[in-house]
C-alpha atoms as a PDB file:
ATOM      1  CA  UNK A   1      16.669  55.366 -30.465  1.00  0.00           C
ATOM      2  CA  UNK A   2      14.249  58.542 -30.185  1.00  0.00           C
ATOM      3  CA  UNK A   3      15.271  58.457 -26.257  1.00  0.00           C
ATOM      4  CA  UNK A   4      19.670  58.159 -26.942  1.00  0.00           C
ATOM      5  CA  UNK A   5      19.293  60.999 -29.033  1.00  0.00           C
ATOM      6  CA  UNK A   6      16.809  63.034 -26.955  1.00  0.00           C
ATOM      7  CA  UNK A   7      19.810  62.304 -24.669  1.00  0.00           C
ATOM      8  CA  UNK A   8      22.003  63.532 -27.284  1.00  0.00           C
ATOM      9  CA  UNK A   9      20.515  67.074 -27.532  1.00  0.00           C
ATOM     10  CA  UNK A  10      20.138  67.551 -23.589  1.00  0.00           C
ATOM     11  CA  UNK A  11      24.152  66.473 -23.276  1.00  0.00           C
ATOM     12  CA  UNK A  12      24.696  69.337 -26.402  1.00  0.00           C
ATOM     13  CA  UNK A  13      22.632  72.116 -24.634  1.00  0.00           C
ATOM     14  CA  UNK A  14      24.319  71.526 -21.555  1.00  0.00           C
ATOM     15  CA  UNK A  15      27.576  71.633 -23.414  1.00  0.00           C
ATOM     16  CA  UNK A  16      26.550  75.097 -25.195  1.00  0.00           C
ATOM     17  CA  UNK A  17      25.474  76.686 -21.988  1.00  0.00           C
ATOM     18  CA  UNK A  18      27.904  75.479 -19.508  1.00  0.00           C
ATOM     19  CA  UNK A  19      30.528  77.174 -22.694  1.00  0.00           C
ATOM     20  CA  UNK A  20      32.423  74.070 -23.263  1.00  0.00           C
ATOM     21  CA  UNK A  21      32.498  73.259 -26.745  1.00  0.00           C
ATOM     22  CA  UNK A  22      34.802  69.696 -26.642  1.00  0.00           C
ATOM     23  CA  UNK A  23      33.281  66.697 -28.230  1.00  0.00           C
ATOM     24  CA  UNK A  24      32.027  64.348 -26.437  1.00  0.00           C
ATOM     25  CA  UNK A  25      30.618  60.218 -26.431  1.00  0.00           C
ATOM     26  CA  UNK A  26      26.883  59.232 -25.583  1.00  0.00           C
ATOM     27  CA  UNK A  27      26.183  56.090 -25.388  1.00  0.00           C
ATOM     28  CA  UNK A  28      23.057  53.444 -25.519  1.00  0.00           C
ATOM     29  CA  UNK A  29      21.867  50.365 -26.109  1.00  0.00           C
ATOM     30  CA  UNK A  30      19.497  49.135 -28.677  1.00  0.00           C
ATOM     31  CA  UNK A  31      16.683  45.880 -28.665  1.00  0.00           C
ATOM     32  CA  UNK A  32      17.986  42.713 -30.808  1.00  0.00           C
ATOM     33  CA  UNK A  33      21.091  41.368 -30.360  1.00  0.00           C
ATOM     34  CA  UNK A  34      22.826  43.635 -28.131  1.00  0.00           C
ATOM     35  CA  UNK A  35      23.865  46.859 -29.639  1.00  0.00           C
ATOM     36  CA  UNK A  36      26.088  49.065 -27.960  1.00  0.00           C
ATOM     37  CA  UNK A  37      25.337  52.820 -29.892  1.00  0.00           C
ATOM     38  CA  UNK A  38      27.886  55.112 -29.517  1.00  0.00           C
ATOM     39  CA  UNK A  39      27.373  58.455 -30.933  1.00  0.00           C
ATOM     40  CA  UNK A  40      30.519  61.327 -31.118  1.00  0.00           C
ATOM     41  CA  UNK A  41      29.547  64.718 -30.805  1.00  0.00           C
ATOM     42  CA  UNK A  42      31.491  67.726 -31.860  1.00  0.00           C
ATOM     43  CA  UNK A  43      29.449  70.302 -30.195  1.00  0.00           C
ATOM     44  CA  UNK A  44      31.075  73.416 -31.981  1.00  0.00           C
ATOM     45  CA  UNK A  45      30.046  75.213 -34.991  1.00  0.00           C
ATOM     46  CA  UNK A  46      33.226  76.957 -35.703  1.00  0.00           C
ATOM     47  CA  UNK A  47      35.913  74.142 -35.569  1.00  0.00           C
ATOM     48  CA  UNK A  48      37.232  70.643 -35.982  1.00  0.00           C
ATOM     49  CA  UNK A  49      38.295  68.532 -33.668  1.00  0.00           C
ATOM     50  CA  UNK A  50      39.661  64.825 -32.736  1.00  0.00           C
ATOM     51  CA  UNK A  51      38.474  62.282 -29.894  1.00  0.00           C
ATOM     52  CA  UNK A  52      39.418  59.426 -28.945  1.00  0.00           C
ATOM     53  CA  UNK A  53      37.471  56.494 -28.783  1.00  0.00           C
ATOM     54  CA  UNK A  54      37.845  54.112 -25.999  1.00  0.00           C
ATOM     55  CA  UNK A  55      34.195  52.622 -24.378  1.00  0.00           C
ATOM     56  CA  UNK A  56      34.141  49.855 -22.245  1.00  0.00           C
ATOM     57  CA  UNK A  57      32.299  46.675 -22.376  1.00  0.00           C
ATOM     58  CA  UNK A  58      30.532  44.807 -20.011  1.00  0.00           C
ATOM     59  CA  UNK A  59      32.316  42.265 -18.506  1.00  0.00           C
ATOM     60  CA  UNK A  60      30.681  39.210 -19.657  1.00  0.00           C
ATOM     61  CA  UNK A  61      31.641  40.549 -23.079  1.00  0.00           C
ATOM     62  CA  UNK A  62      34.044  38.452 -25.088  1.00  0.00           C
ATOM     63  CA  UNK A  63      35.521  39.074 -28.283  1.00  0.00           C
ATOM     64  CA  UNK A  64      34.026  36.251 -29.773  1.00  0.00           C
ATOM     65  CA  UNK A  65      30.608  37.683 -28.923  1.00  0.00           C
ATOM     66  CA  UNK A  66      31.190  41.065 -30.989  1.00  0.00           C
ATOM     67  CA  UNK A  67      29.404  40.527 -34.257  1.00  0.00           C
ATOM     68  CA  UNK A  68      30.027  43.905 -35.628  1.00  0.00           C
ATOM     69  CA  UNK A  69      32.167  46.418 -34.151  1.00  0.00           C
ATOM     70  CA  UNK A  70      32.057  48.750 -36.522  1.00  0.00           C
ATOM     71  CA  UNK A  71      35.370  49.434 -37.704  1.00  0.00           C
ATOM     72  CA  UNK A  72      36.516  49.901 -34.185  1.00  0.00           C
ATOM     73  CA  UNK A  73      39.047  47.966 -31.950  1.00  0.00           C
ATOM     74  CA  UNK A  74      38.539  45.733 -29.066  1.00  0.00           C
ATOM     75  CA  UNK A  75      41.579  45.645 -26.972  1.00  0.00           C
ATOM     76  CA  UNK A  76      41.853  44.309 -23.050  1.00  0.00           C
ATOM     77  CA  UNK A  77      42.359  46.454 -20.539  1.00  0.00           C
ATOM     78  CA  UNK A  78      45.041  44.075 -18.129  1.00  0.00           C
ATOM     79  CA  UNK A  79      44.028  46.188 -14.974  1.00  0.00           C
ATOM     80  CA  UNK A  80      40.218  46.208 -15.168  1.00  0.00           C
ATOM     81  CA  UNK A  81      39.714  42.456 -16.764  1.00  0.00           C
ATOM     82  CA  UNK A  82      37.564  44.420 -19.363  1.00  0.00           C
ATOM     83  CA  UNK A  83      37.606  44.649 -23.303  1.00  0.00           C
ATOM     84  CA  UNK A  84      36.751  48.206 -24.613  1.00  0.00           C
ATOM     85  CA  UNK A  85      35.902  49.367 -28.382  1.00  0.00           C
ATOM     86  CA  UNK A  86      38.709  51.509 -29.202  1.00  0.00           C
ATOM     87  CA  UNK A  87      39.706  53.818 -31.876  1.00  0.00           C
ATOM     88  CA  UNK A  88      42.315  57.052 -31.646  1.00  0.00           C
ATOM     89  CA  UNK A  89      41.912  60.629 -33.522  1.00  0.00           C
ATOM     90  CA  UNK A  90      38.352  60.432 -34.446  1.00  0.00           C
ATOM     91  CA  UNK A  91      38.172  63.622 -36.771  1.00  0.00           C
ATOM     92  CA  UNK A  92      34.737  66.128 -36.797  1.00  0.00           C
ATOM     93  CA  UNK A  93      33.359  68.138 -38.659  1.00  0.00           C
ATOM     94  CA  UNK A  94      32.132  71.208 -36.783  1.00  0.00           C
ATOM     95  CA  UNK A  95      28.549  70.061 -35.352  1.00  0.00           C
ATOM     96  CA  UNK A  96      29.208  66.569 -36.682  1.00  0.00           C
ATOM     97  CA  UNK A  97      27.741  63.663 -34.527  1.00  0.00           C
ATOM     98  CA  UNK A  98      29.148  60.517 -35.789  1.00  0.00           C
ATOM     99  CA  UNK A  99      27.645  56.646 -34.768  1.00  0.00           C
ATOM    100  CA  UNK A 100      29.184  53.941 -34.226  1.00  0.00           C
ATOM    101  CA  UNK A 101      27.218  50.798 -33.486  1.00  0.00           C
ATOM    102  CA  UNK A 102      28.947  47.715 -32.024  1.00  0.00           C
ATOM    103  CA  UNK A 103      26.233  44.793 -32.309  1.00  0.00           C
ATOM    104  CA  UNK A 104      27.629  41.737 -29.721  1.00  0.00           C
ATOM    105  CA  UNK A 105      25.693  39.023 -29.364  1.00  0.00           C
ATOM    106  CA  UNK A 106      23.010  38.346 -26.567  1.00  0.00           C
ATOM    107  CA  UNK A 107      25.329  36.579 -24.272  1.00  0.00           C
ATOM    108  CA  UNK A 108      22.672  37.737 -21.171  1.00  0.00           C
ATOM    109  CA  UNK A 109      20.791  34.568 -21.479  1.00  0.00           C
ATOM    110  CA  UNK A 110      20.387  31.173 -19.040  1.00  0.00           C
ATOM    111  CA  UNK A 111      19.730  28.402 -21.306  1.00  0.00           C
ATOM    112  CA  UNK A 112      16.405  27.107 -21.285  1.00  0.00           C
ATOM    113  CA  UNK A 113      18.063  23.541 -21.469  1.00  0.00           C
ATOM    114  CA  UNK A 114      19.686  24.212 -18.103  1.00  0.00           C
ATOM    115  CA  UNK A 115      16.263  25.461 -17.011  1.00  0.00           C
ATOM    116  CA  UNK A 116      14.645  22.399 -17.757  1.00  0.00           C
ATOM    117  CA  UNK A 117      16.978  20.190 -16.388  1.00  0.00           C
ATOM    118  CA  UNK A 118      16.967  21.804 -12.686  1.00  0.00           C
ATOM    119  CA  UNK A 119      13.060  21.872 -13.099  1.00  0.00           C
ATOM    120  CA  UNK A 120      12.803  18.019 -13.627  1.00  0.00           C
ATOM    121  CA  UNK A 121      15.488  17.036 -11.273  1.00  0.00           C
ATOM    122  CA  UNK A 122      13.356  18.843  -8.767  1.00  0.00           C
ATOM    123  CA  UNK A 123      10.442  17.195  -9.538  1.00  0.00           C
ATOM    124  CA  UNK A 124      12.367  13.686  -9.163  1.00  0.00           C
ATOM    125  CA  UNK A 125      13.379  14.211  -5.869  1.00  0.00           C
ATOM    126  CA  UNK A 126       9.657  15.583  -4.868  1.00  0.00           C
ATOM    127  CA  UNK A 127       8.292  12.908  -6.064  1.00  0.00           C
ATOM    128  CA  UNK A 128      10.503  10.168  -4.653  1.00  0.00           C
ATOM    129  CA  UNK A 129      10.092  11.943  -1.133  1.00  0.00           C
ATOM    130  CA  UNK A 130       6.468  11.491  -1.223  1.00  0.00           C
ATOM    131  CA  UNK A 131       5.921   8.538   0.690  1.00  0.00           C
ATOM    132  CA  UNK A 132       8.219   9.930   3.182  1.00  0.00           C
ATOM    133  CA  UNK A 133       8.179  12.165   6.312  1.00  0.00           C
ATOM    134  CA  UNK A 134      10.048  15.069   4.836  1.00  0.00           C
ATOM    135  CA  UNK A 135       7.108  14.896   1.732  1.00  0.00           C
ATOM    136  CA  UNK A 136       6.045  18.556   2.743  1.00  0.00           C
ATOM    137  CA  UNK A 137       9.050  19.855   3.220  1.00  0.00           C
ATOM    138  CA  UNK A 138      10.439  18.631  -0.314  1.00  0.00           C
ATOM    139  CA  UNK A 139       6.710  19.851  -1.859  1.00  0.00           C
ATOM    140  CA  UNK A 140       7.555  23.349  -0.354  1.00  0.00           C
ATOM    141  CA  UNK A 141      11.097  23.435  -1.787  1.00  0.00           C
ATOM    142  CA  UNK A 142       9.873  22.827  -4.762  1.00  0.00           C
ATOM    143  CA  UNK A 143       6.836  25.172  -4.702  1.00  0.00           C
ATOM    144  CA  UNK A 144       9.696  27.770  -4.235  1.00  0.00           C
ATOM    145  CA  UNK A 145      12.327  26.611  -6.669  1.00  0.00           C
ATOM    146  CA  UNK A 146       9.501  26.235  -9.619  1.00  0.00           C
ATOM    147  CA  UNK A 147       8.417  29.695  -8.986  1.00  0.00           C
ATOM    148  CA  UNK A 148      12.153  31.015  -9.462  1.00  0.00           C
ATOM    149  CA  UNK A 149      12.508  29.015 -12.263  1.00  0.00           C
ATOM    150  CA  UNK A 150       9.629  30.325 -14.227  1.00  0.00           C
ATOM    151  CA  UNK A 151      10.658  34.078 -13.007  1.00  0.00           C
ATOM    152  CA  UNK A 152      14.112  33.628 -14.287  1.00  0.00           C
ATOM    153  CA  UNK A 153      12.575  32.198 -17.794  1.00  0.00           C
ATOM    154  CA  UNK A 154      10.079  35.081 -17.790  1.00  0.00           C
ATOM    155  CA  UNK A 155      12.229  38.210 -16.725  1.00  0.00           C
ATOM    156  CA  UNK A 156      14.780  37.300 -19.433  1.00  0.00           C
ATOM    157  CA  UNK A 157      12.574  37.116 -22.612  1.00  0.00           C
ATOM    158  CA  UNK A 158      10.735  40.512 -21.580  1.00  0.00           C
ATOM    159  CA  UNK A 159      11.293  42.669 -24.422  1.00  0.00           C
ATOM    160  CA  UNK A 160       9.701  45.553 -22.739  1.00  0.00           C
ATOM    161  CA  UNK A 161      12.730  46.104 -20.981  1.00  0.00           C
ATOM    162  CA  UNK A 162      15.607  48.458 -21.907  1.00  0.00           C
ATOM    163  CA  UNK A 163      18.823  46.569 -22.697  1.00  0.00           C
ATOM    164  CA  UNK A 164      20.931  48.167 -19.636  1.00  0.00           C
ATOM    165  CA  UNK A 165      17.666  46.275 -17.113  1.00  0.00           C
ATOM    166  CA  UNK A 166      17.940  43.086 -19.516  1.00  0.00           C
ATOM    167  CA  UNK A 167      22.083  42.687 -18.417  1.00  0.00           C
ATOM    168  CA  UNK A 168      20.946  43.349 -15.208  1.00  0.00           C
ATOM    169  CA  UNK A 169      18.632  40.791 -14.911  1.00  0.00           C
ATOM    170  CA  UNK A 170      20.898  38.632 -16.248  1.00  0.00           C
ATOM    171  CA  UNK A 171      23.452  38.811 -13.044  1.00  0.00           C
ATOM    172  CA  UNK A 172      20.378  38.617 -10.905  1.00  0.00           C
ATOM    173  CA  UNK A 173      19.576  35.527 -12.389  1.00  0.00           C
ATOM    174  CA  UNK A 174      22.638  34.472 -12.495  1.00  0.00           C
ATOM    175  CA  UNK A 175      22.653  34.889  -8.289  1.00  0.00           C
ATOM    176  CA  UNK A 176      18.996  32.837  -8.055  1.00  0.00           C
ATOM    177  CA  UNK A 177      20.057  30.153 -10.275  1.00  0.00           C
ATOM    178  CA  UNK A 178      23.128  29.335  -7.731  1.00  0.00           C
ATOM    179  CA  UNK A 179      20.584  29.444  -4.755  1.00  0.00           C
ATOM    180  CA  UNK A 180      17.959  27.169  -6.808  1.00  0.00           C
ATOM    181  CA  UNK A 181      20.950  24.203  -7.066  1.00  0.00           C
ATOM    182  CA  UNK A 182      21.836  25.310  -3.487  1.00  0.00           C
ATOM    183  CA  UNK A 183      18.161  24.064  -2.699  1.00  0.00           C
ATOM    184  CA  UNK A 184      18.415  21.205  -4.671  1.00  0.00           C
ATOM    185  CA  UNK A 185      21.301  19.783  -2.894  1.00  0.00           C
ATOM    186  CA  UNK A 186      19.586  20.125   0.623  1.00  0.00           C
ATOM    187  CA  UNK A 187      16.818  17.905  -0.976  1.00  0.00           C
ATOM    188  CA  UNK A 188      19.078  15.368  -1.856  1.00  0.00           C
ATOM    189  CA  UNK A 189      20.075  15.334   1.309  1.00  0.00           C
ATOM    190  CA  UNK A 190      17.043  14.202   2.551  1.00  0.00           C
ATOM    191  CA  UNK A 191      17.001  11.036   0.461  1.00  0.00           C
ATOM    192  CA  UNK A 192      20.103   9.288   2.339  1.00  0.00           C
ATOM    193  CA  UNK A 193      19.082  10.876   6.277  1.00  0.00           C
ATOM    194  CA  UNK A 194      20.955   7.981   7.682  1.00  0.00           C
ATOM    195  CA  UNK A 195      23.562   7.092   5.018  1.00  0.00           C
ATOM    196  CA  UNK A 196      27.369   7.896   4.977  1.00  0.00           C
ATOM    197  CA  UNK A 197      29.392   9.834   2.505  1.00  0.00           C
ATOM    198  CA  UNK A 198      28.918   9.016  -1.144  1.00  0.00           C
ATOM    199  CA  UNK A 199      31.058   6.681  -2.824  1.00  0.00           C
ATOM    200  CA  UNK A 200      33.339   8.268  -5.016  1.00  0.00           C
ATOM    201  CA  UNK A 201      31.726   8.240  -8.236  1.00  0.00           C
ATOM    202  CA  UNK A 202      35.836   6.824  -9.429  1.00  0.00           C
ATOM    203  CA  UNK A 203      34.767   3.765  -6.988  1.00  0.00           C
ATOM    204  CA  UNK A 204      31.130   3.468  -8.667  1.00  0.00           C
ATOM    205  CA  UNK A 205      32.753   3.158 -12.041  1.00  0.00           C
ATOM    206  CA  UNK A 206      35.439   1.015 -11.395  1.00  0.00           C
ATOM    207  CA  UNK A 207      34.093  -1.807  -9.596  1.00  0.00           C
ATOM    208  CA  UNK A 208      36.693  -4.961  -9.860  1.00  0.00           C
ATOM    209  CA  UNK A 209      35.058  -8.162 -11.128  1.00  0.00           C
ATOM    210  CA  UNK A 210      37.423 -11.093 -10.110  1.00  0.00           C
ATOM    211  CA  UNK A 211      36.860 -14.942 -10.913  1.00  0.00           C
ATOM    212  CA  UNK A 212      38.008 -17.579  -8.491  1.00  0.00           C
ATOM    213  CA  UNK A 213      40.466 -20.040  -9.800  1.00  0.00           C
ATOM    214  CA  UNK A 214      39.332 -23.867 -10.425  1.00  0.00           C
ATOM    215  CA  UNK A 215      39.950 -26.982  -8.364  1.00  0.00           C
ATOM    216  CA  UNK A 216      42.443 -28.208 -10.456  1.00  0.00           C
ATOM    217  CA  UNK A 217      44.356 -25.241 -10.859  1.00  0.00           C
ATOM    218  CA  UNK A 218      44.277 -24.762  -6.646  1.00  0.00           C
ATOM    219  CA  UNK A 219      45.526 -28.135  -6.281  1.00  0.00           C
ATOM    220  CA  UNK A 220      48.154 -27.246  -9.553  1.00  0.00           C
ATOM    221  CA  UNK A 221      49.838 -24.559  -7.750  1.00  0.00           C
ATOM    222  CA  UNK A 222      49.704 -26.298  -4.350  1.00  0.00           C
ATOM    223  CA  UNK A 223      51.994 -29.007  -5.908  1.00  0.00           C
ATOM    224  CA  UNK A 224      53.981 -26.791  -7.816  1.00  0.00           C
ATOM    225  CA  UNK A 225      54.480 -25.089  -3.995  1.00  0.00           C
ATOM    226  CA  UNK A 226      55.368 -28.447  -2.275  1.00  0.00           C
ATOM    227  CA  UNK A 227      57.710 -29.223  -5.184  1.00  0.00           C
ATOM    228  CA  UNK A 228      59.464 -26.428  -4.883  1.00  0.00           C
ATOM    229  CA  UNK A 229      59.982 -26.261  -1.071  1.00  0.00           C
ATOM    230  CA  UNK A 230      61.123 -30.113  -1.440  1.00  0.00           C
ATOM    231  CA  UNK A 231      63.703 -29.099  -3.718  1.00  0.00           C
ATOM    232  CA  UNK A 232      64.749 -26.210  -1.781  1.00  0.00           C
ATOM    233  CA  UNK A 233      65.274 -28.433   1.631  1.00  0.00           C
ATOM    234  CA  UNK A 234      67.170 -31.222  -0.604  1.00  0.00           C
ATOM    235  CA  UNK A 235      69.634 -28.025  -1.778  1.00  0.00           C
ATOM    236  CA  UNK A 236      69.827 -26.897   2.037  1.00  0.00           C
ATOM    237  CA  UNK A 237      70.610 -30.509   2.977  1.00  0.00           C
ATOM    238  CA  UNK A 238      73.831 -31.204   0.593  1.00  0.00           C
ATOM    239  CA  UNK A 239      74.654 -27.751   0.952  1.00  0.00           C
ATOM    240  CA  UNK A 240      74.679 -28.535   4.984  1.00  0.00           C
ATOM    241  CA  UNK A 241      76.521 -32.164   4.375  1.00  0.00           C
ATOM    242  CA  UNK A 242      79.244 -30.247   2.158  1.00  0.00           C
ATOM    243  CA  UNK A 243      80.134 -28.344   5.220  1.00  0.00           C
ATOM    244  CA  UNK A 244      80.132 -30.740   7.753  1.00  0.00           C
ATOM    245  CA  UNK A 245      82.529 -32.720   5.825  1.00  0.00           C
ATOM    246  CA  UNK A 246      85.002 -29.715   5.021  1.00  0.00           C
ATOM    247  CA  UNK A 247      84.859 -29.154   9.127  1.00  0.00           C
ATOM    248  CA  UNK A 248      85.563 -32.670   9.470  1.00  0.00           C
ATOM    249  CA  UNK A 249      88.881 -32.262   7.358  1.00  0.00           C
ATOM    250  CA  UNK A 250      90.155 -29.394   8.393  1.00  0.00           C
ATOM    251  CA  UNK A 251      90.007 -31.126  11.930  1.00  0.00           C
ATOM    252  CA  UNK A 252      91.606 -34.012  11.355  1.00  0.00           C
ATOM    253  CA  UNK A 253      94.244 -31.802   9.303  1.00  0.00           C
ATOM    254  CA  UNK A 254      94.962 -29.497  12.601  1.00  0.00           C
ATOM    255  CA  UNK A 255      94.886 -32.590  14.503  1.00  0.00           C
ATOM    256  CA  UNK A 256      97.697 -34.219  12.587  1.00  0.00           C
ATOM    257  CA  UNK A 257      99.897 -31.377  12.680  1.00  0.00           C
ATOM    258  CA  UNK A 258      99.623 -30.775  16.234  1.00  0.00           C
ATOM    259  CA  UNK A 259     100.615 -34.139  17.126  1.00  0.00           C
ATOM    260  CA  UNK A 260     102.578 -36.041  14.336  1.00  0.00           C
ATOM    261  CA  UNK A 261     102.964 -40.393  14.495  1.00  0.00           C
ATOM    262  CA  UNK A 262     106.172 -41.388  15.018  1.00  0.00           C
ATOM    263  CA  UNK A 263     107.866 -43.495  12.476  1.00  0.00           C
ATOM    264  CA  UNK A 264     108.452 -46.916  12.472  1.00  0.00           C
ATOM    265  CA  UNK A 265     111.146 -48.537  14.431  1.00  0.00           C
ATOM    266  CA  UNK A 266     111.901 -45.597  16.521  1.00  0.00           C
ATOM    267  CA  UNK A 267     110.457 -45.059  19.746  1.00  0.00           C
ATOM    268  CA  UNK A 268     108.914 -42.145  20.974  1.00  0.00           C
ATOM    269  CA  UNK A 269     109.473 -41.969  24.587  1.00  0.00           C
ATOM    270  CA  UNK A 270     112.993 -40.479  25.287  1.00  0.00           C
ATOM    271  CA  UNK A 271     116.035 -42.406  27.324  1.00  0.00           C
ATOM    272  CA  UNK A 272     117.615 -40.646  29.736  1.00  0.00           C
ATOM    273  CA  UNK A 273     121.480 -39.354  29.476  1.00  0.00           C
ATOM    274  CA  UNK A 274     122.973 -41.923  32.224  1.00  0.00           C
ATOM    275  CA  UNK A 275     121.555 -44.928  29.927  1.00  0.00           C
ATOM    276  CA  UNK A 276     122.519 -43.829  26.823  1.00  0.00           C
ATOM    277  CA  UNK A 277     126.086 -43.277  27.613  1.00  0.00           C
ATOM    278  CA  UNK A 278     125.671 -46.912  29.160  1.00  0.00           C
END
């Protein structure tokens, strides 16, 4: 606080000397939760004036993370993907500095959870690479991802650090905490040299169990089978006698009227003239 407002003055003398006399925003951070300090300056002694307040906030900031933005506004800026504190026609009083003192949540944090977690996985695969040729080469990985571990657990609990360096840090750590599972993933490697893929983890999980059927059902549905195909040649067979009967008809029908039997008493060969006018 003593340094944002030592701040303060050296932004106000510059103001007075350079002869501009507009107010102005100076802003800080404070230890805690995260407090963004905003103070308004109206550098002139004669008059009032208005200012606008619009401050933007870092990106990871949500507004579900403000706990306190003192009476001002957080609105999204579409272009920028940022959220600002905003607040229009701030009057002041001539030489008034006014504070405002948005307090967000420390959201600039790796859980330790999560830190713990990649620290015993590591020492899993170390030690179930022991017996193995690749034992110094997993021991070395995990010399190295241990001591980024603890620096990332370290660097972001140091209170001796101004809040600006602490969000900093953060997105460092953020950056070593992708190359630590990076690391992790080569070791894992090393377990299955000589092995394919992985099995989808959908194929682990949903391994069929299916039970063979009994003797006597087998030998139930083979008899059902010969049943059936017995009854479907006896249907083929009447089907087929049905229609070599109807061809045998309409044969015998053609066959009649093609060549008629002569009736009884009459004979069917033809006299010629000369003996029937004898």
């Amino acid at each position: 606080e003593i340094n944002a407002a030592s701040d303060i003055m050296v932004d106000i003398m510059e103001k007075k000397l350079g002869g501009a006399d507009d107010p102005f925003i100076a802003t800080s951070l404070s230890p805690g939760s995260v407090v963004f300090r905003l103070a308004v300056v109206n550098p002139s002694k004669a008059k009032k004036q208005k200012i606008e307040i619009k401050n933007y906030l870092p990106q990871e900031v949500k507004p579900k993370d403000v706990i306190d933005s003192a009476g001002l506004d957080i609105e999204y800026d579409q272009e920028k993907s940022l959220y600002y504190a905003y607040k229009p026609n701030v009057e002041l009083a001539p030489g008034e500095i006014k504070v405002f003192k948005i307090e967000v949540e420390d959201i600039w944090l790796l859980p330790d959870a999560e830190l713990s977690a990649l620290k015993s996985q590591t020492d899993d695969i170390v030690k179930r690479l022991e017996n193995t040729t690749y034992a110094l080469q997993a021991k070395t990985a995990g010399e190295n991802i241990y001591r980024r571990l603890d620096e990332i657990k370290n660097t972001q609990s140091d209170e001796a650090v101004s809040r600006s360096q602490h969000i900093g840090i953060y997105r460092q750590n953020l950056e070593t905490i992708q190359s630590v599972k990076k690391d992790i993933a080569e070791l894992e490697k090393l377990l299955r040299p000589s092995t394919g893929p992985d099995a989808p983890e959908v194929l682990e999980k949903a391994k069929l169990k299916m039970a063979l059927p009994s003797a006597t059902t087998t030998w139930l549905i083979i008899i059902i089978i010969i049943i059936f195909l017995g009854m479907l040649a006896a249907v083929f067979f009447f089907v087929l006698q049905g229609q070599i009967r109807s061809s045998h008809n309409a044969l015998k029908e053609a066959k009649e009227s093609a060549f008629p039997k002569a009736e009884p008493g009459k004979s069917s060969v033809q006299k010629p003239p000369s003996e029937e006018k004898k």
